[in-house]
C-alpha atoms as a PDB file:
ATOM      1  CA  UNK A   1      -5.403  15.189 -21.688  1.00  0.00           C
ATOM      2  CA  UNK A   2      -6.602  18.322 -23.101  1.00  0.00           C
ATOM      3  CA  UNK A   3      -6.781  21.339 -20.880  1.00  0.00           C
ATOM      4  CA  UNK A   4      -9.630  22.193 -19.410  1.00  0.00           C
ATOM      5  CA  UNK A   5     -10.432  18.275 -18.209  1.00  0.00           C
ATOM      6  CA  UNK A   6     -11.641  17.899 -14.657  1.00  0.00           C
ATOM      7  CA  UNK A   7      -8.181  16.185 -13.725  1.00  0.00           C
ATOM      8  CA  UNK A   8      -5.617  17.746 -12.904  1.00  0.00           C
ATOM      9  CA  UNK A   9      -2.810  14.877 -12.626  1.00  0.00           C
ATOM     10  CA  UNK A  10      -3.074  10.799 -12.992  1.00  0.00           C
ATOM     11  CA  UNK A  11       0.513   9.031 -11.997  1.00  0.00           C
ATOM     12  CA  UNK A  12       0.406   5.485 -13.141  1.00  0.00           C
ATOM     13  CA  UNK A  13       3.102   3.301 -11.951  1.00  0.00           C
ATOM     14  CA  UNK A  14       3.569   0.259 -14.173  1.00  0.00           C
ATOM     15  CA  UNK A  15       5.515  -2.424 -12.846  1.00  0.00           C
ATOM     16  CA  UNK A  16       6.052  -5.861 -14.839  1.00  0.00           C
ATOM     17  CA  UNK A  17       7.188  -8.466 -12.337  1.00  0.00           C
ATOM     18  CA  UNK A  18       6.807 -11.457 -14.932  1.00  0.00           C
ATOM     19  CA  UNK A  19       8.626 -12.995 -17.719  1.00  0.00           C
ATOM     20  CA  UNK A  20       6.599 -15.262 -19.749  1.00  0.00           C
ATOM     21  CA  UNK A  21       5.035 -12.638 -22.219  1.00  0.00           C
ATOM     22  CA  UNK A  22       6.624  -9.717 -24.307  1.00  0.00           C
ATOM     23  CA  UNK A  23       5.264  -6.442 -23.420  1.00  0.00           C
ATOM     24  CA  UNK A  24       3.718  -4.908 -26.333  1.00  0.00           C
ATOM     25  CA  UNK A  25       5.103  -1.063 -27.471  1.00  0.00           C
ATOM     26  CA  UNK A  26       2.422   1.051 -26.527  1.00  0.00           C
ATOM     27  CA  UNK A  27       1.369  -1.246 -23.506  1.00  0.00           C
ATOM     28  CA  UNK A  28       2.214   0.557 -20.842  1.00  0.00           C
ATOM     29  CA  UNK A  29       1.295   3.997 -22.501  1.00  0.00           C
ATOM     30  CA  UNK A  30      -2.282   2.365 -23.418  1.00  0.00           C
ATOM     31  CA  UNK A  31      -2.624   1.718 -18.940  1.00  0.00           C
ATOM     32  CA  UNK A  32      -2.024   4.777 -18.632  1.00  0.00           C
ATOM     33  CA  UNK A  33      -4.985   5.991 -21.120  1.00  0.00           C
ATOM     34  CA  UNK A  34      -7.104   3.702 -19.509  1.00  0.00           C
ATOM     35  CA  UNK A  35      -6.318   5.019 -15.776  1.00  0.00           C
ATOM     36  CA  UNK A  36      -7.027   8.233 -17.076  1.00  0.00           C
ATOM     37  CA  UNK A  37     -10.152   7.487 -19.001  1.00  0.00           C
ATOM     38  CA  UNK A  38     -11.650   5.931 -16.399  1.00  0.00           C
ATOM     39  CA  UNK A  39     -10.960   8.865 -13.634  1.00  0.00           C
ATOM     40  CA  UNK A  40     -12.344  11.468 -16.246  1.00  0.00           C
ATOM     41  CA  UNK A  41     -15.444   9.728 -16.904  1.00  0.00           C
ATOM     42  CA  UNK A  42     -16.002   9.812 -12.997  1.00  0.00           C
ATOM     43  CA  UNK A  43     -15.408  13.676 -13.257  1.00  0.00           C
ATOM     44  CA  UNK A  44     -12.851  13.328 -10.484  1.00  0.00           C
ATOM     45  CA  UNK A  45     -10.884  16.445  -9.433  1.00  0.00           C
ATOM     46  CA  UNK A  46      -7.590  16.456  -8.321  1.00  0.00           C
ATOM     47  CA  UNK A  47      -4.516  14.239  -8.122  1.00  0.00           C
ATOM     48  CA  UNK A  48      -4.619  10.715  -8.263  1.00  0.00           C
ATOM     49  CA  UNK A  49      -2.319   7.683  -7.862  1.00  0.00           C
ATOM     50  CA  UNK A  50      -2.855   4.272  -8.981  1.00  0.00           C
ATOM     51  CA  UNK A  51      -0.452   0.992  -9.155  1.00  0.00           C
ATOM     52  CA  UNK A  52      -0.725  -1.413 -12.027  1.00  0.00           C
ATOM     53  CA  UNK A  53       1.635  -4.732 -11.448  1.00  0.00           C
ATOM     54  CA  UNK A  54       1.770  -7.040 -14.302  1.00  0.00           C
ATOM     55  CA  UNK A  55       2.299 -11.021 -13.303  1.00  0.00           C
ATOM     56  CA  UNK A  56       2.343 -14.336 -14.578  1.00  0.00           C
ATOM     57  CA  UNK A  57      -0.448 -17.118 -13.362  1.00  0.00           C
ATOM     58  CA  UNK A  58       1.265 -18.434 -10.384  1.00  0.00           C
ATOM     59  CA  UNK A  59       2.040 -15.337  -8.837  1.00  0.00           C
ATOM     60  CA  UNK A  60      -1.922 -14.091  -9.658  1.00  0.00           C
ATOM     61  CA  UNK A  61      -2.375 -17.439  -8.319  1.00  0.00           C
ATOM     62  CA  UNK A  62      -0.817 -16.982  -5.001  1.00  0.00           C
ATOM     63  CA  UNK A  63      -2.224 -13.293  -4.198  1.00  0.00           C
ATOM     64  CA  UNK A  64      -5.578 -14.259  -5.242  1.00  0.00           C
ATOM     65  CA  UNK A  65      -5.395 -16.994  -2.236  1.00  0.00           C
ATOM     66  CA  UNK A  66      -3.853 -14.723   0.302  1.00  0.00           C
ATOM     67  CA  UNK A  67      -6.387 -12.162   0.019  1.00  0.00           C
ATOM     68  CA  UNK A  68      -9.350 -13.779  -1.287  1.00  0.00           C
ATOM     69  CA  UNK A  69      -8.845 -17.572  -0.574  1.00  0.00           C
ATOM     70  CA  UNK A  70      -9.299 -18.564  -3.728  1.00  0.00           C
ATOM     71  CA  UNK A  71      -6.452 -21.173  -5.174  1.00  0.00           C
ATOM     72  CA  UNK A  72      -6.933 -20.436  -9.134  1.00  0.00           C
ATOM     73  CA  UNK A  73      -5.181 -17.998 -11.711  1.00  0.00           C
ATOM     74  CA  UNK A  74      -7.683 -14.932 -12.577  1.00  0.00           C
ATOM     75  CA  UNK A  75      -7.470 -12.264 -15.198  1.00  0.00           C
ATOM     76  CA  UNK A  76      -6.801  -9.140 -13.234  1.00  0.00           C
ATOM     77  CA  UNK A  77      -7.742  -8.094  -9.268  1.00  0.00           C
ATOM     78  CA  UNK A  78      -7.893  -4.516  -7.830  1.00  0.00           C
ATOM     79  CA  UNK A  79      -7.323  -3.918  -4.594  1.00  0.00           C
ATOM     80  CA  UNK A  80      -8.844  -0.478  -3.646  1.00  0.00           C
ATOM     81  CA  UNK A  81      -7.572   1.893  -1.022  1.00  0.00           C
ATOM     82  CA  UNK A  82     -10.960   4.041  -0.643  1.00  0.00           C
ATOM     83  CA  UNK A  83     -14.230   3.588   0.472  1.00  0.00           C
ATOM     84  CA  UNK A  84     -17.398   5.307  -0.016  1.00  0.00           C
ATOM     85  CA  UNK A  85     -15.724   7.986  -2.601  1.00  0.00           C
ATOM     86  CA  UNK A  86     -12.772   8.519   0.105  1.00  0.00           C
ATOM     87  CA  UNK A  87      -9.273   7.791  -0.353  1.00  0.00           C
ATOM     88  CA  UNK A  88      -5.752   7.600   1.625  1.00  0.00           C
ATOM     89  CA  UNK A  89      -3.625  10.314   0.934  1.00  0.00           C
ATOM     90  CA  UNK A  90      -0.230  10.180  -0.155  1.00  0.00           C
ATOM     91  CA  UNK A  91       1.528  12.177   2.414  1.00  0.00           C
ATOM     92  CA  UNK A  92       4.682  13.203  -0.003  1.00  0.00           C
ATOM     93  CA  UNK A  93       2.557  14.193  -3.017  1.00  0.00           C
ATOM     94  CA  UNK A  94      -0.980  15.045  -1.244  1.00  0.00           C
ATOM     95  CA  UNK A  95      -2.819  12.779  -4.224  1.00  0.00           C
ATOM     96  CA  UNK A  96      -5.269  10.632  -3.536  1.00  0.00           C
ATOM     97  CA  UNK A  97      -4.352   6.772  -3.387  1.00  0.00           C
ATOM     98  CA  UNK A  98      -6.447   4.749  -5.545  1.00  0.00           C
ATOM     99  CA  UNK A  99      -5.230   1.535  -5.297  1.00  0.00           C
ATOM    100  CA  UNK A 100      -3.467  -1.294  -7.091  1.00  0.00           C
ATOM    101  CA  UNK A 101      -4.424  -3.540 -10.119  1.00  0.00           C
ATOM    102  CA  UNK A 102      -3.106  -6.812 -10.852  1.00  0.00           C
ATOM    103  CA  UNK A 103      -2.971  -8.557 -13.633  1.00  0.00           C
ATOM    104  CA  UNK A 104      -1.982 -11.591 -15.134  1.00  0.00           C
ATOM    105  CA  UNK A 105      -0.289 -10.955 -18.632  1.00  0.00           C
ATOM    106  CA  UNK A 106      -0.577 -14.782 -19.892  1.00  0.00           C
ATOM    107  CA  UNK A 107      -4.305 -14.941 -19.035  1.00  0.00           C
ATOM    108  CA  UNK A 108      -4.587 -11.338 -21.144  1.00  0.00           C
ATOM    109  CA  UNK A 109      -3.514 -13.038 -23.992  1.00  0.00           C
ATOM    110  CA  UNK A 110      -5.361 -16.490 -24.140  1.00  0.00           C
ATOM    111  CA  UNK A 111      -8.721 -14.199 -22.952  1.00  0.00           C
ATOM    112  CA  UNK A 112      -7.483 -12.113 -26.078  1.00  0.00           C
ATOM    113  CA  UNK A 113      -7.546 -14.953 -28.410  1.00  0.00           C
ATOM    114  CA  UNK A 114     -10.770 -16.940 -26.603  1.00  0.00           C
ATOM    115  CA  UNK A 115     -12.719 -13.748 -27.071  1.00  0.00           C
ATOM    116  CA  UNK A 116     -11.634 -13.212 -30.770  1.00  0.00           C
ATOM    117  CA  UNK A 117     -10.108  -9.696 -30.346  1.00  0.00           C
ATOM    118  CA  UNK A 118      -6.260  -8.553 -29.656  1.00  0.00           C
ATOM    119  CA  UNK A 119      -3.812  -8.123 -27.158  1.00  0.00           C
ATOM    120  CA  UNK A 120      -4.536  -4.121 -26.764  1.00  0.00           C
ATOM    121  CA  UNK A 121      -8.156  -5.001 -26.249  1.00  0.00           C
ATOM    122  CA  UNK A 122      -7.925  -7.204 -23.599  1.00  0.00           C
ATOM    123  CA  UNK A 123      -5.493  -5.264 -21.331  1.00  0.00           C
ATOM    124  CA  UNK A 124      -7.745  -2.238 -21.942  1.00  0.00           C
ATOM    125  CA  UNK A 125     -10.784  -3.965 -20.789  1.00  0.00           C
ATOM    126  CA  UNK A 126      -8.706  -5.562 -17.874  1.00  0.00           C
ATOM    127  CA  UNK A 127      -7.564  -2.054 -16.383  1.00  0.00           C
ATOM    128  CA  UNK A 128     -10.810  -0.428 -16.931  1.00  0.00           C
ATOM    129  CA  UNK A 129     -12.532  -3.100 -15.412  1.00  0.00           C
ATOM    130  CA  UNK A 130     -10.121  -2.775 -12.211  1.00  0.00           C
ATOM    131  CA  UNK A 131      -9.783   0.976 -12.105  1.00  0.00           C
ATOM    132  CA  UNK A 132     -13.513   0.543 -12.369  1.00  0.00           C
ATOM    133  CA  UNK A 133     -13.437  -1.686  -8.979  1.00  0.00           C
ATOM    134  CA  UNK A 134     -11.654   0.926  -7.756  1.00  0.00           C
ATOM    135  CA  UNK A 135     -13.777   3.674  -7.788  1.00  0.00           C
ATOM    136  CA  UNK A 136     -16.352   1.334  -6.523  1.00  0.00           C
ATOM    137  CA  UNK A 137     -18.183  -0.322  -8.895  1.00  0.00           C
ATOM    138  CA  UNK A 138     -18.974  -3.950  -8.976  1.00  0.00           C
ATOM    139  CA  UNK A 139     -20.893  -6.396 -10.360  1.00  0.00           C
ATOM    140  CA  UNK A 140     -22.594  -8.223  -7.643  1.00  0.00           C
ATOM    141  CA  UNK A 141     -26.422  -8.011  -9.107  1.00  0.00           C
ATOM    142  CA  UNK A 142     -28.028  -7.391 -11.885  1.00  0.00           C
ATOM    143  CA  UNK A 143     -28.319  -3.681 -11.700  1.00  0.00           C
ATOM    144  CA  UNK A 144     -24.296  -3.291 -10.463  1.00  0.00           C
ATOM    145  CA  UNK A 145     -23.516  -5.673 -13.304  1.00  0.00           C
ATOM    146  CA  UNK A 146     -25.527  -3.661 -16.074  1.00  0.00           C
ATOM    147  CA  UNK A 147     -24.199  -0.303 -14.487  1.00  0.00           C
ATOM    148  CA  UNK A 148     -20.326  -1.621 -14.765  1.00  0.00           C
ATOM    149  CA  UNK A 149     -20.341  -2.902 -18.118  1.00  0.00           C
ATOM    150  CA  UNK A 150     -22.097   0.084 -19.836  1.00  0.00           C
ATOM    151  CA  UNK A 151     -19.094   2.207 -18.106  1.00  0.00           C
ATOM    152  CA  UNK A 152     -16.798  -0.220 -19.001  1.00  0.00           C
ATOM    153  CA  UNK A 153     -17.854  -0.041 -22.779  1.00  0.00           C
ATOM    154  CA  UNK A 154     -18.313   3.787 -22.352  1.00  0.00           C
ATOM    155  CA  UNK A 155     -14.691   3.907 -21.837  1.00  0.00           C
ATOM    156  CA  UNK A 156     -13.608   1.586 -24.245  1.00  0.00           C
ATOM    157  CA  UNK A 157     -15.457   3.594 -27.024  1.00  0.00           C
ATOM    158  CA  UNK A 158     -13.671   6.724 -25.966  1.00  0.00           C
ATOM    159  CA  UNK A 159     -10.150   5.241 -25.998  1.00  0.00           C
ATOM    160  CA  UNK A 160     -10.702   3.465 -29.686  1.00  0.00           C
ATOM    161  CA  UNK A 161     -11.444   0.077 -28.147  1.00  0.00           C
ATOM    162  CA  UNK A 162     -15.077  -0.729 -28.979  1.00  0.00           C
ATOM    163  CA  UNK A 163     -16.119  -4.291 -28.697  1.00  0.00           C
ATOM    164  CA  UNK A 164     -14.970  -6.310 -31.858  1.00  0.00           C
ATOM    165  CA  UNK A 165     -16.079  -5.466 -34.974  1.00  0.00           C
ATOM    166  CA  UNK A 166     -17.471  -8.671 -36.326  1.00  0.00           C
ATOM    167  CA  UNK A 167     -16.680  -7.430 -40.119  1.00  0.00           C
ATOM    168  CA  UNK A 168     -16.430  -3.728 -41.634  1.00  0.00           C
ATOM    169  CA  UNK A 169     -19.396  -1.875 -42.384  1.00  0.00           C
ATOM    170  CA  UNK A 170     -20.625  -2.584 -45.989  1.00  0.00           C
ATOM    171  CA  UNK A 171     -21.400   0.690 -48.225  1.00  0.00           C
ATOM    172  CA  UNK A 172     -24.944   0.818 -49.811  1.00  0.00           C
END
C-alpha cells in the first residue's frame, strides 16, 4: 500500500487445510490484496487481523452445519468477530480481530468455470464478499443487496478484477 493510506497494517493469515486443488502462484498474495482492498475502501484506521482458511467441500460442508445448520457445501462463509463497527482485540498485537473466512477451493473453481471467468476472479470475489460480511454488510434486502454488490464490484475494479469482459473493446 502506498504511504499515506488510512491503514496502517493488514496481517492476513492464509491457511490451506485441503488437498484436492493446486494453489495457484499469486493466490495467496491476491487474499491478501483483497483483505486490504476491502479495509481501505472502509477508510479503516489502524491494525487489523483477519483469518482466511482454505477447504475442500466436506469440510465447508461440516462447518456450515455446526454453525448454521445447514447440511450442503457453500462457496465461502465469514465468521465475524465485531459488531456494530467494534471488534475484539488481539491482546499480543493490540489489532483489531476481524474475523475468519472460509472457503471452499473446489467450489472456487467450478463457480469459476459456471460463471465463465478464471480462477483469480472467483477467489477475489469470494474474499471480498466475506471480508465484506465482515465489516458488516449483507445482503438480506434489496437495499443491503444493492449496497454489497456495488462495494463488492468497487473493489474488484480497483484490484484489476472487473466483471468479465464479454470480448475486447473494438476501435472505431
Amino acid at each position: 500500500m502506498k504511504g499515506g493510506d488510512s491503514v496502517d497494517k493488514v496481517k492476513v493469515q492464509i491457511i490451506d487445510e485441503q488437498k484436492k486443488v493446486k494453489i495457484p502462484t499469486g493466490t495467496r498474495m491476491l487474499i491478501r490484496r483483497c483483505c486490504n482492498a476491502a479495509i481501505a475502501l472502509e477508510e479503516l484506521t489502524g491494525s487489523w487481523e483477519v483469518s482466511v482458511t482454505l477447504v475442500d467441500d466436506e469440510m465447508i460442508r461440516e462447518i456450515n452445519l455446526r454453525h448454521r445448520n445447514v447440511d450442503m457445501p457453500t462457496d465461502v462463509l465469514s465468521f465475524p468477530m465485531g459488531e456494530n463497527g467494534k471488534y475484539d482485540i488481539n491482546p499480543e498485537t493490540g489489532a483489531q480481530m476481524l474475523g475468519d473466512i472460509v472457503i471452499s477451493l473446489p467450489t472456487a473453481v467450478r463457480q469459476a468455470r459456471k460463471y465463465g471467468h478464471t480462477f483469480r476472479r472467483e477467489i477475489g470475489y469470494l474474499t471480498v464478499h466475506a471480508m465484506l460480511h465482515l465489516l458488516g454488510y449483507d445482503h438480506e434486502g434489496k437495499l443491503d443487496t444493492m449496497k454489497m454488490r456495488e462495494r463488492e464490484e468497487s473493489i474488484m475494479s480497483m484490484l484489476g478484477l472487473p466483471r468479465t469482459i464479454i470480448s475486447e473493446p473494438e476501435d472505431f
